[in-house]
C-alpha atoms as a PDB file:
ATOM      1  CA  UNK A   1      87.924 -95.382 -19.327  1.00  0.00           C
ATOM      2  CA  UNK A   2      87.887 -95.935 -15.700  1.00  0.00           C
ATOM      3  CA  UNK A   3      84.745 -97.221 -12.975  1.00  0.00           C
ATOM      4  CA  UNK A   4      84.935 -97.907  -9.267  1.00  0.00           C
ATOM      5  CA  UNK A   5      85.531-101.437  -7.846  1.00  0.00           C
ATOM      6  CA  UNK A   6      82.789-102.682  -6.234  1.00  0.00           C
ATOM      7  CA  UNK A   7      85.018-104.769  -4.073  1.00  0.00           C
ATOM      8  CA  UNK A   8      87.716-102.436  -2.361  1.00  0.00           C
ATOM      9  CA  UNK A   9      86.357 -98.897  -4.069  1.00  0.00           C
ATOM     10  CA  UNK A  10      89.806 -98.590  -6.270  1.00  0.00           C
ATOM     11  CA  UNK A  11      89.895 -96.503  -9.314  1.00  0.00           C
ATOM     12  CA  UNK A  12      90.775 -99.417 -12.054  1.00  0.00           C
ATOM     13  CA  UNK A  13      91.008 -99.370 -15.774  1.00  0.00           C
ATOM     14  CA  UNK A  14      88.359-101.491 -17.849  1.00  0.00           C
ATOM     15  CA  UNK A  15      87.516-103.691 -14.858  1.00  0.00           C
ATOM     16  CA  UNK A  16      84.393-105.943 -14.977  1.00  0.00           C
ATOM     17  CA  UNK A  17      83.610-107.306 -11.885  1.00  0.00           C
ATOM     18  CA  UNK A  18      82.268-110.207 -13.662  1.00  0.00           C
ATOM     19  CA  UNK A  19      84.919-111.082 -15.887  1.00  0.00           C
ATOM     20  CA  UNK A  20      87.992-109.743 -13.838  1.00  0.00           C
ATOM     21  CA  UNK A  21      90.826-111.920 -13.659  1.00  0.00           C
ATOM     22  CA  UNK A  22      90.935-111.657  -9.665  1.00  0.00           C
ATOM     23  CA  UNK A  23      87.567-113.547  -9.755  1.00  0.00           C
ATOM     24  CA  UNK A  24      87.231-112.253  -6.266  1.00  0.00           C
ATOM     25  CA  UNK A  25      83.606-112.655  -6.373  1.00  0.00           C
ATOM     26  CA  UNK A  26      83.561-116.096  -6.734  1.00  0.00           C
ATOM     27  CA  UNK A  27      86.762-116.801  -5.191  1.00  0.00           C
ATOM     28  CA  UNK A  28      86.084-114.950  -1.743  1.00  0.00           C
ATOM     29  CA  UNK A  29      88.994-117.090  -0.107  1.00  0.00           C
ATOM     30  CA  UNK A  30      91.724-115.030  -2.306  1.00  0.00           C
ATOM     31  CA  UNK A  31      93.469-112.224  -0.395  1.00  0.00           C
ATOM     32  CA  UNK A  32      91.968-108.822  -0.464  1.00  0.00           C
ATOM     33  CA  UNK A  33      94.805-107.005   0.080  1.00  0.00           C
ATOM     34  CA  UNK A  34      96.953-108.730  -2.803  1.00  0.00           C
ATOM     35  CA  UNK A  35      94.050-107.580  -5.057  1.00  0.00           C
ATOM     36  CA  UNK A  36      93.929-104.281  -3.727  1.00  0.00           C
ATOM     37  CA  UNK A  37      97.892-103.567  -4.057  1.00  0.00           C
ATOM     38  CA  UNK A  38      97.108-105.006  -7.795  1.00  0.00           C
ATOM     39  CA  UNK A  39      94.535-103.170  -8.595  1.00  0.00           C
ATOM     40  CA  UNK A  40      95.794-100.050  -7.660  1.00  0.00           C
ATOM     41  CA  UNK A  41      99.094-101.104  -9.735  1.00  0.00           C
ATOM     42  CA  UNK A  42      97.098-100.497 -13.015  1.00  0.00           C
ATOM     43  CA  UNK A  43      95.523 -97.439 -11.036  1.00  0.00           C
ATOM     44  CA  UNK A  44      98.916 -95.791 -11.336  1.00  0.00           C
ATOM     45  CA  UNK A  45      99.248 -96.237 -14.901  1.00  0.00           C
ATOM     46  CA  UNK A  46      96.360 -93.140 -15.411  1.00  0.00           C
ATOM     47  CA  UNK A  47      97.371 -89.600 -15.201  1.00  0.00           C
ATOM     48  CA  UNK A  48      94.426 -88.242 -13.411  1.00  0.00           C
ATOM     49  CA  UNK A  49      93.671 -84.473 -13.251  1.00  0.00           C
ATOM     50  CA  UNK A  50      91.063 -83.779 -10.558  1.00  0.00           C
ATOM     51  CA  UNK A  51      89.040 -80.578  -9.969  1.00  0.00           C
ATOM     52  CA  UNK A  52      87.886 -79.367  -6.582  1.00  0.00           C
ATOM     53  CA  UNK A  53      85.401 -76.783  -6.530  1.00  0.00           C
ATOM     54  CA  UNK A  54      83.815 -75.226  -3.557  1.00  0.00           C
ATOM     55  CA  UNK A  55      80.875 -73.085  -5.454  1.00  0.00           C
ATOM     56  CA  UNK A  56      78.647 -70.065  -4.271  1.00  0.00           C
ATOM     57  CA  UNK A  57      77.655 -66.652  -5.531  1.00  0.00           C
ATOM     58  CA  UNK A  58      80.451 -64.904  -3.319  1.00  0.00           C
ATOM     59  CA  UNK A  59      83.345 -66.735  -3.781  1.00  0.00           C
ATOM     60  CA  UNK A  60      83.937 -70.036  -5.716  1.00  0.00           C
ATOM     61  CA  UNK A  61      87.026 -71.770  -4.674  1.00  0.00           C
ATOM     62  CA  UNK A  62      88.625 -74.194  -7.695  1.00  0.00           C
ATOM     63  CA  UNK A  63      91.584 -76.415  -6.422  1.00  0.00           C
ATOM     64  CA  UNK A  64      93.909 -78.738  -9.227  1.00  0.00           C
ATOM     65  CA  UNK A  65      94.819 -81.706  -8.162  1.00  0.00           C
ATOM     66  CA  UNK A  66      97.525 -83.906 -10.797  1.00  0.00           C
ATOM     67  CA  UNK A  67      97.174 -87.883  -9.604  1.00  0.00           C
ATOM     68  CA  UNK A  68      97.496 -86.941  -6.077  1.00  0.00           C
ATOM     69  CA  UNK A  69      99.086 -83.839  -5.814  1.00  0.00           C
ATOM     70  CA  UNK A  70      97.737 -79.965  -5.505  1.00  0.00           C
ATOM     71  CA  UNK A  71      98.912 -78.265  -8.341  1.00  0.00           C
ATOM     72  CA  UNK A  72      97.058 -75.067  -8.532  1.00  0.00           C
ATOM     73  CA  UNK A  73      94.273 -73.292  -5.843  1.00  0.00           C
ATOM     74  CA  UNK A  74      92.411 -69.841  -6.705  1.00  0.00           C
ATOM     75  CA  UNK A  75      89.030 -68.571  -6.600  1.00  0.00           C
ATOM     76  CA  UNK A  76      86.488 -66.423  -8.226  1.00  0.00           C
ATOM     77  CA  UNK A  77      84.873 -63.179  -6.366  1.00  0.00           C
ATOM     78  CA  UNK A  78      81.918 -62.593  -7.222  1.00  0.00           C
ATOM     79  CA  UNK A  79      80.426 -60.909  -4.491  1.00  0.00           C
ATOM     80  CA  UNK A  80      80.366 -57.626  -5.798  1.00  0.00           C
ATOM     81  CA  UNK A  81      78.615 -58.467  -9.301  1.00  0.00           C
ATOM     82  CA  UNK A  82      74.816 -56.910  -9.514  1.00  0.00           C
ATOM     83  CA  UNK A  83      72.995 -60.292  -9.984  1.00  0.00           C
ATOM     84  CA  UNK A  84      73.237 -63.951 -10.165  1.00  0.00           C
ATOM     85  CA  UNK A  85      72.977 -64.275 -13.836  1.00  0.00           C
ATOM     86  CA  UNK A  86      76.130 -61.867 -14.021  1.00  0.00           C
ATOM     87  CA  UNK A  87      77.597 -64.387 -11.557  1.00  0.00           C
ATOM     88  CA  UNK A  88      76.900 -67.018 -12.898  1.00  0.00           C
ATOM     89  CA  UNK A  89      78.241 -65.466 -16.351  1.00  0.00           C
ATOM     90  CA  UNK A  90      81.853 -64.235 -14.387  1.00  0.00           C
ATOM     91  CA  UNK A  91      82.198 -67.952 -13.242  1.00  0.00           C
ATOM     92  CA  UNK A  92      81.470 -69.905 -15.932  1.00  0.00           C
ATOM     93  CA  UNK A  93      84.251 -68.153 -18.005  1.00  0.00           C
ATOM     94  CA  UNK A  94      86.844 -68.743 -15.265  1.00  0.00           C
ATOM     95  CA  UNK A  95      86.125 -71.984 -15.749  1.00  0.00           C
ATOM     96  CA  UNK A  96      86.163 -72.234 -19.496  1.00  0.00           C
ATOM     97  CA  UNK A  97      89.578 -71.155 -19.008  1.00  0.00           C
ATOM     98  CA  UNK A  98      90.640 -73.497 -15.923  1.00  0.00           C
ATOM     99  CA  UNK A  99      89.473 -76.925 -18.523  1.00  0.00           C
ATOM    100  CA  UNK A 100      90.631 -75.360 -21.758  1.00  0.00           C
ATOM    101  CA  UNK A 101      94.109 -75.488 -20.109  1.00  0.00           C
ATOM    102  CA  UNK A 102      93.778 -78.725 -18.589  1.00  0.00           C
ATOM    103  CA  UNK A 103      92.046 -80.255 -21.197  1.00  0.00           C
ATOM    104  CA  UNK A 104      95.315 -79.643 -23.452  1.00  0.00           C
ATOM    105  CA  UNK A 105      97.102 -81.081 -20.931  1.00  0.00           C
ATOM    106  CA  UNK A 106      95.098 -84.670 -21.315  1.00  0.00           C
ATOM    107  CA  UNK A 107      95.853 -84.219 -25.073  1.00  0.00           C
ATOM    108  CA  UNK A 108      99.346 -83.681 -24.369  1.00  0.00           C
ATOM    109  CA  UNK A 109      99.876 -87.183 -22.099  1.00  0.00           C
ATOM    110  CA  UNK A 110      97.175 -88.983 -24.593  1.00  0.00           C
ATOM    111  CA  UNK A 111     100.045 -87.552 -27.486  1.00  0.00           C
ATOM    112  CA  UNK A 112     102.242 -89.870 -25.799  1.00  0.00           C
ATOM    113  CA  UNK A 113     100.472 -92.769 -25.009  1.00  0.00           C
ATOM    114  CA  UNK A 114      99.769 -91.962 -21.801  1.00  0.00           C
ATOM    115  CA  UNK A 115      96.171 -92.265 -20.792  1.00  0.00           C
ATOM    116  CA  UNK A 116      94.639 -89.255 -18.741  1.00  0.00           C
ATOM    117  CA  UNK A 117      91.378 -88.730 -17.298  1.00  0.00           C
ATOM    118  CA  UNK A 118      89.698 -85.276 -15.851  1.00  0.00           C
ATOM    119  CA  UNK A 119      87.146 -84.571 -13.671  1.00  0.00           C
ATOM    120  CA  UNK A 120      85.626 -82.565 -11.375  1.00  0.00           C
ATOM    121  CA  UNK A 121      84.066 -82.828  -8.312  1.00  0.00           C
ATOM    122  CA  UNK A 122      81.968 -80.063  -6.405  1.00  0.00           C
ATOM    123  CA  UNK A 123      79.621 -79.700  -3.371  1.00  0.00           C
ATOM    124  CA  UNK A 124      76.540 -81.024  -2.881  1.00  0.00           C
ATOM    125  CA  UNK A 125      73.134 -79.302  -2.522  1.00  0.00           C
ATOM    126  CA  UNK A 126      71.983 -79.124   1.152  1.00  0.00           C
ATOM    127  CA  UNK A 127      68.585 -79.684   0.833  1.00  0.00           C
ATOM    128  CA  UNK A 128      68.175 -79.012   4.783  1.00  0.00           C
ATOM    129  CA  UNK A 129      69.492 -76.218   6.987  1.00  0.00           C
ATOM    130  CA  UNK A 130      69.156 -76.355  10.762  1.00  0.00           C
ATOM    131  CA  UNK A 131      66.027 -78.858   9.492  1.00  0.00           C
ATOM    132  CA  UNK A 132      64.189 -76.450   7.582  1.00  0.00           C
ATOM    133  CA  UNK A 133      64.342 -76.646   3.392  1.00  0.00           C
ATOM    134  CA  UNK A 134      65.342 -73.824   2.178  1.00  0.00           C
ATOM    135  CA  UNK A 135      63.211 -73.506  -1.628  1.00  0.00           C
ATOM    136  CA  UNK A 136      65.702 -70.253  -2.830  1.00  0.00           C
ATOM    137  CA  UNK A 137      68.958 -71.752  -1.701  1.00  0.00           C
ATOM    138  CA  UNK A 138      68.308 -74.957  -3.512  1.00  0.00           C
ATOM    139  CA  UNK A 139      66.671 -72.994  -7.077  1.00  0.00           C
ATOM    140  CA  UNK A 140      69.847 -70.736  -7.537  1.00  0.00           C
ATOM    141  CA  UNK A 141      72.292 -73.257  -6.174  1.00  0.00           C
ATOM    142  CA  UNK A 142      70.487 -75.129  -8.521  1.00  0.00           C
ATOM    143  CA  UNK A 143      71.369 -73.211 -11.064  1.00  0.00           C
ATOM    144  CA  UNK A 144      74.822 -72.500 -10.363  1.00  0.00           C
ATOM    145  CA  UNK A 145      75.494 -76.301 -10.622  1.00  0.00           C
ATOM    146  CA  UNK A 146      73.741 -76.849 -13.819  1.00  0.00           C
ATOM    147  CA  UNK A 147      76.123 -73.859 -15.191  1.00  0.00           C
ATOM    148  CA  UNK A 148      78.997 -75.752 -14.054  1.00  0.00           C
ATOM    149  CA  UNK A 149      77.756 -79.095 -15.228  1.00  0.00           C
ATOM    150  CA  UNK A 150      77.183 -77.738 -18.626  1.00  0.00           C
ATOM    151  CA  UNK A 151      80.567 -75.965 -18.711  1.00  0.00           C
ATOM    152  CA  UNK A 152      82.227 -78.819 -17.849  1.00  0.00           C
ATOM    153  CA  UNK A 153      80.867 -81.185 -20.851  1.00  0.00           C
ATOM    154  CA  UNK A 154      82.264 -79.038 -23.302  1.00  0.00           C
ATOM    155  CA  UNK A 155      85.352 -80.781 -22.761  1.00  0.00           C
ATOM    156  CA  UNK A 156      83.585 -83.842 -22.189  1.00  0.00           C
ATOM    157  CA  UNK A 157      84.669 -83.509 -18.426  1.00  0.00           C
ATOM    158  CA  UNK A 158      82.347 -85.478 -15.857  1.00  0.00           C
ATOM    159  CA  UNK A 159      81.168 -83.463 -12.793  1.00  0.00           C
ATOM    160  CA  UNK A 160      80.215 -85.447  -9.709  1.00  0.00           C
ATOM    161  CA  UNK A 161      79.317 -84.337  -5.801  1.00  0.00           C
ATOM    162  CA  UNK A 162      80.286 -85.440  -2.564  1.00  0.00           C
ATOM    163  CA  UNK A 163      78.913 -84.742   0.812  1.00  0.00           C
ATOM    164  CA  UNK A 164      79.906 -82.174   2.989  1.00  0.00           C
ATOM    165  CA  UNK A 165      80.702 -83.921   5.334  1.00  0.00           C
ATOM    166  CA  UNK A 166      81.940 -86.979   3.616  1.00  0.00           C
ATOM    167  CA  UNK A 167      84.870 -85.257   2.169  1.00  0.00           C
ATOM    168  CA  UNK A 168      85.521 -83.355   5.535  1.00  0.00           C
ATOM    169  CA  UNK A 169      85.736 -86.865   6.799  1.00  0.00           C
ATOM    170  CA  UNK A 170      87.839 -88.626   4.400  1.00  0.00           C
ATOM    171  CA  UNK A 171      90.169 -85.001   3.868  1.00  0.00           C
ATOM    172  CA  UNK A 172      90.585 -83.702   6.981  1.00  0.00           C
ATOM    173  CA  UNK A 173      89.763 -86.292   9.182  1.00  0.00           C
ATOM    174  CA  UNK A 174      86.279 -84.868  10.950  1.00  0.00           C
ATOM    175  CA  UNK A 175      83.667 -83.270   9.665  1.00  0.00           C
ATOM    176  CA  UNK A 176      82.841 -81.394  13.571  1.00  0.00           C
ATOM    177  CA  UNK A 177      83.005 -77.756  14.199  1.00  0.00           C
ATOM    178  CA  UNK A 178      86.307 -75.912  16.249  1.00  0.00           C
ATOM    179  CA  UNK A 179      86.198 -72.737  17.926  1.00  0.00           C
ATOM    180  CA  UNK A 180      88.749 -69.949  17.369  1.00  0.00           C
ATOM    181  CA  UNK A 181      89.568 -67.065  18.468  1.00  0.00           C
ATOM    182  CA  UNK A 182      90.385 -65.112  15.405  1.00  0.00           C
ATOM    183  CA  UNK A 183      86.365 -65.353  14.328  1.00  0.00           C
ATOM    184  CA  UNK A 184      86.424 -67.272  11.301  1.00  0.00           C
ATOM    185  CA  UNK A 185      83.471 -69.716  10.839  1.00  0.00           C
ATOM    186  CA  UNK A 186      83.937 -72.612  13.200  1.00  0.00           C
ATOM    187  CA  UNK A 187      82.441 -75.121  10.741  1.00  0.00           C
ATOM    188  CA  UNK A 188      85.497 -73.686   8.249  1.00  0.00           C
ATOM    189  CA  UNK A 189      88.245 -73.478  10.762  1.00  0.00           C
ATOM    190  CA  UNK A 190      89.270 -77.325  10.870  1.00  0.00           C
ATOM    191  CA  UNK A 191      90.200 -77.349   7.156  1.00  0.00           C
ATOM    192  CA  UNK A 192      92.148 -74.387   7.803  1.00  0.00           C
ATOM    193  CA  UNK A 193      93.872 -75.724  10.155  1.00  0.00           C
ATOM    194  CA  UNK A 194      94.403 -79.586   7.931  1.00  0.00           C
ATOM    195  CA  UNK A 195      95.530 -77.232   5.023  1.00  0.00           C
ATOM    196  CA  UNK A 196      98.535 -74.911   6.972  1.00  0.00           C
ATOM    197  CA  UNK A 197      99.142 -78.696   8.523  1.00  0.00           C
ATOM    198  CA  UNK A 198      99.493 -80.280   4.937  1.00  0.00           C
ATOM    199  CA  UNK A 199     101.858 -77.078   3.598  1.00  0.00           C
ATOM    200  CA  UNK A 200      99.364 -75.312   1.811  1.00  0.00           C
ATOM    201  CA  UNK A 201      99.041 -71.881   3.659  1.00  0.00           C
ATOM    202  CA  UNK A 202     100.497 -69.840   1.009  1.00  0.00           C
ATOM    203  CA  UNK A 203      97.178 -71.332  -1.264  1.00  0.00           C
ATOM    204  CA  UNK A 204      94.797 -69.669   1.346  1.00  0.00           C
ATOM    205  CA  UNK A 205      96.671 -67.353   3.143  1.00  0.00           C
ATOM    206  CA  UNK A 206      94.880 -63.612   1.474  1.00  0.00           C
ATOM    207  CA  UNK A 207      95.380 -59.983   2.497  1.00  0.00           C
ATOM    208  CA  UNK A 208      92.572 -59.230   5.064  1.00  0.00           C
ATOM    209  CA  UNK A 209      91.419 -55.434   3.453  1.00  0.00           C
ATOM    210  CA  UNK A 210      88.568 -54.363   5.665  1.00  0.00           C
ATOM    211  CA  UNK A 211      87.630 -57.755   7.254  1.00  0.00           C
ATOM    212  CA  UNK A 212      86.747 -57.497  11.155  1.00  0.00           C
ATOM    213  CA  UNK A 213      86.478 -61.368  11.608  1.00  0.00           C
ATOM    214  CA  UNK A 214      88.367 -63.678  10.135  1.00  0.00           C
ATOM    215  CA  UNK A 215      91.747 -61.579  10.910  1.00  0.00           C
ATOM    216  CA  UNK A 216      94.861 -62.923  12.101  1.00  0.00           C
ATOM    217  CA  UNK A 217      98.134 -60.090  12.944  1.00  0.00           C
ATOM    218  CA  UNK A 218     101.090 -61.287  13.504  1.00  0.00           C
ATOM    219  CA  UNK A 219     104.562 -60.058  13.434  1.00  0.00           C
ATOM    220  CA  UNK A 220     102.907 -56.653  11.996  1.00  0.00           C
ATOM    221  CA  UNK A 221     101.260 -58.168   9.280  1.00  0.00           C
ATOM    222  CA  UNK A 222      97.134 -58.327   9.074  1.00  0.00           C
ATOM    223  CA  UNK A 223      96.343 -61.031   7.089  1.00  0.00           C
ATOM    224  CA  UNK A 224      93.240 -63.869   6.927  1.00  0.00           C
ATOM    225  CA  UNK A 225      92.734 -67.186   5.215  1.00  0.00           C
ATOM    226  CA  UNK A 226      90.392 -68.105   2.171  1.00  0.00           C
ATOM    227  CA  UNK A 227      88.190 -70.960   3.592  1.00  0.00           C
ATOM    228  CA  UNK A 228      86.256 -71.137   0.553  1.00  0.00           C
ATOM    229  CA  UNK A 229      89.806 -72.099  -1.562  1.00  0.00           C
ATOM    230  CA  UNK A 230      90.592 -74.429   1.384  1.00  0.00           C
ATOM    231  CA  UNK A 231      87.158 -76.047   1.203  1.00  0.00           C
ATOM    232  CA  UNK A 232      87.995 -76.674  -2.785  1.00  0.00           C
ATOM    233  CA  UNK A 233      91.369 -78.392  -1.953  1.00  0.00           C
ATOM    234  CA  UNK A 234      89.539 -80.742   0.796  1.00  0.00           C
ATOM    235  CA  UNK A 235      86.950 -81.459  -1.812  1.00  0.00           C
ATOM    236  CA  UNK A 236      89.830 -82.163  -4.517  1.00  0.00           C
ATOM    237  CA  UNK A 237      91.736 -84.846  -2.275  1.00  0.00           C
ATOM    238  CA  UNK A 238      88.389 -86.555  -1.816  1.00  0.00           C
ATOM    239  CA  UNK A 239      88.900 -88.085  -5.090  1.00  0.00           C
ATOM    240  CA  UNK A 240      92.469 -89.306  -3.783  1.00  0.00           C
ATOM    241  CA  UNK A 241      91.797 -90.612  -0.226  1.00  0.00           C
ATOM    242  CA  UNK A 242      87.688 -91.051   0.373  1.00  0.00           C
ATOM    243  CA  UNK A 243      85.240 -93.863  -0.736  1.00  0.00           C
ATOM    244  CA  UNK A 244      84.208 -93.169  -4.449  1.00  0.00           C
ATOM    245  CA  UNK A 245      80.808 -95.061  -3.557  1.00  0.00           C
ATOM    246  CA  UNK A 246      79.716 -91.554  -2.066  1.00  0.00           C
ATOM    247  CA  UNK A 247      80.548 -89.615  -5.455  1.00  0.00           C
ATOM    248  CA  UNK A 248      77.521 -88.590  -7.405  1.00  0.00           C
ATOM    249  CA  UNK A 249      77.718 -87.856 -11.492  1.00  0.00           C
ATOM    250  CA  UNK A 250      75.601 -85.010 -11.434  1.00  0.00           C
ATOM    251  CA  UNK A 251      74.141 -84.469 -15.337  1.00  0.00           C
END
C-alpha cells in the first residue's frame, strides 16, 4: 500500500509520518530536499497504472497512464444512446473491459514481485455554473460517478477527483480560457494545444464528419480534435505532476 506524505506530497510506500526514519517532523533542521529525492527513491520501486477519465453522457474520455507515461487514450460516444440509464449501461461496460485488462496487468508485475498499484482519477462535480447550482446536472452526474465508482471496486480499484482547474493547473500549466479561430471551446483549447505540444496529437486528432465548429483543414484534409480524450490525459498526469493533497477518494 501507498499514502501521501504530509511533508513534501510524495507518493511513498508504508510511510508513517510518525515513525518514519527521516524524523522530519521532529527534526525540522534536516534537508527537505535530501528527503524528498529519498522518498521518491522508494516511489520508483511501484509500478503505478493510473486512469484518467473525463466523464459525461456524450462522450467519456479514458486516458492510461503506466508510472508516468501515456499508454493508451480513447473514449466512449454515447451521445446517440436514447437515455441515461442506456448510457450509463454503454459506459460502464467499456470500463469493465479497460480494468479487467489492467487489472491482469497488476497480477502480472505482483507474479514477479513487483508491487503495482491502480487507480483512477476523474472529474469533479461542479456544484456551481456561472454561480447558479444547477440541481439536474449534479443528480445525473451524480449518478454517472457512482456507476463508475462502483465499477471500479470490482477490481478493488480506488476512484478519486480532482478539480478542474487544479489539474489544468498542475497539467497544462493554466487553468484560463484561449481564443481560437477554428471554434472549439475556448475553455478546451489550451489542453489541446499542451497535448499536440507534449506529442500526443495522434491520441486526439478524430475525423471531423459533419462538425461546423471545431474543424481544422489543412493540406486537404478536414479533421478536428477530441477535447474530451485530451481532458482525460490532463486529468491522468495529475496523478504524476500535481499536489495529491487536492485528490478526493470518492466512495
Amino acid at each position: 500500500m501507498s499514502r501521501i506524505c504530509p511533508i513534501n506530497h510524495s507518493v511513498v510506500l508504508y510511510l508513517d509520518c510518525l515513525d518514519c526514519d527521516d524524523k522530519i517532523c521532529i527534526h525540522p533542521n534536516k534537508s527537505p530536499q535530501n528527503v524528498k529525492y529519498e522518498l521518491r527513491e522508494v516511489y520508483n520501486k511501484m509500478h503505478t497504472i493510473v486512469i484518467g477519465i473525463d466523464q459525461s453522457y456524450k462522450d467519456t474520455g479514458i486516458s492510461v497512464w503506466f508510472d508516468g507515461k501515456l499508454k493508451q487514450a480513447t473514449d466512449c460516444f454515447t451521445q446517440n444512446l436514447e437515455n441515461n440509464t442506456v448510457k450509463r449501461k454503454t459506459l460502464r461496460s467499456r470500463l469493465l473491459n479497460i480494468f479487467g485488462k489492467l487489472n491482469a496487468k497488476k497480477l502480472t508485475y505482483e507474479s514477479i514481485k513487483e508491487e503495482c498499484q491502480i487507480i483512477c482519477i476523474i472529474e469533479r462535480i461542479r456544484l456551481q455554473s456561472q454561480g447558479f447550482i444547477n440541481i439536474d446536472y449534479i443528480k445525473s452526474i451524480g449518478a454517472l460517478n457512482a456507476m463508475i465508482v462502483d465499477t471500479a471496486n470490482q477490481y478493488n480499484i480506488p476512484v478519486y477527483s480532482v478539480d478542474t482547474r487544479a489539474w489544468k493547473s498542475a497539467s497544462v500549466g493554466t487553468s484560463k480560457e484561449k481564443a481560437n479561430k477554428y471554434g472549439f471551446d475556448p475553455k478546451k483549447w489550451p489542453t489541446i494545444l499542451w497535448c499536440i505540444k507534449q506529442g500526443y496529437k495522434n491520441k486526439i486528432k478524430a475525423d471531423a464528419g459533419r462538425k461546423k465548429k471545431g474543424v481544422i483543414e489543412k493540406n486537404e484534409e478536414r479533421f478536428t480534435y477530441n477535447d474530451n480524450i485530451a481532458d482525460s490525459i490532463g486529468i491522468g498526469k495529475f496523478y504524476f505532476v500535481g499536489n495529491h493533497n487536492l485528490l478526493k477518494e470518492e466512495h
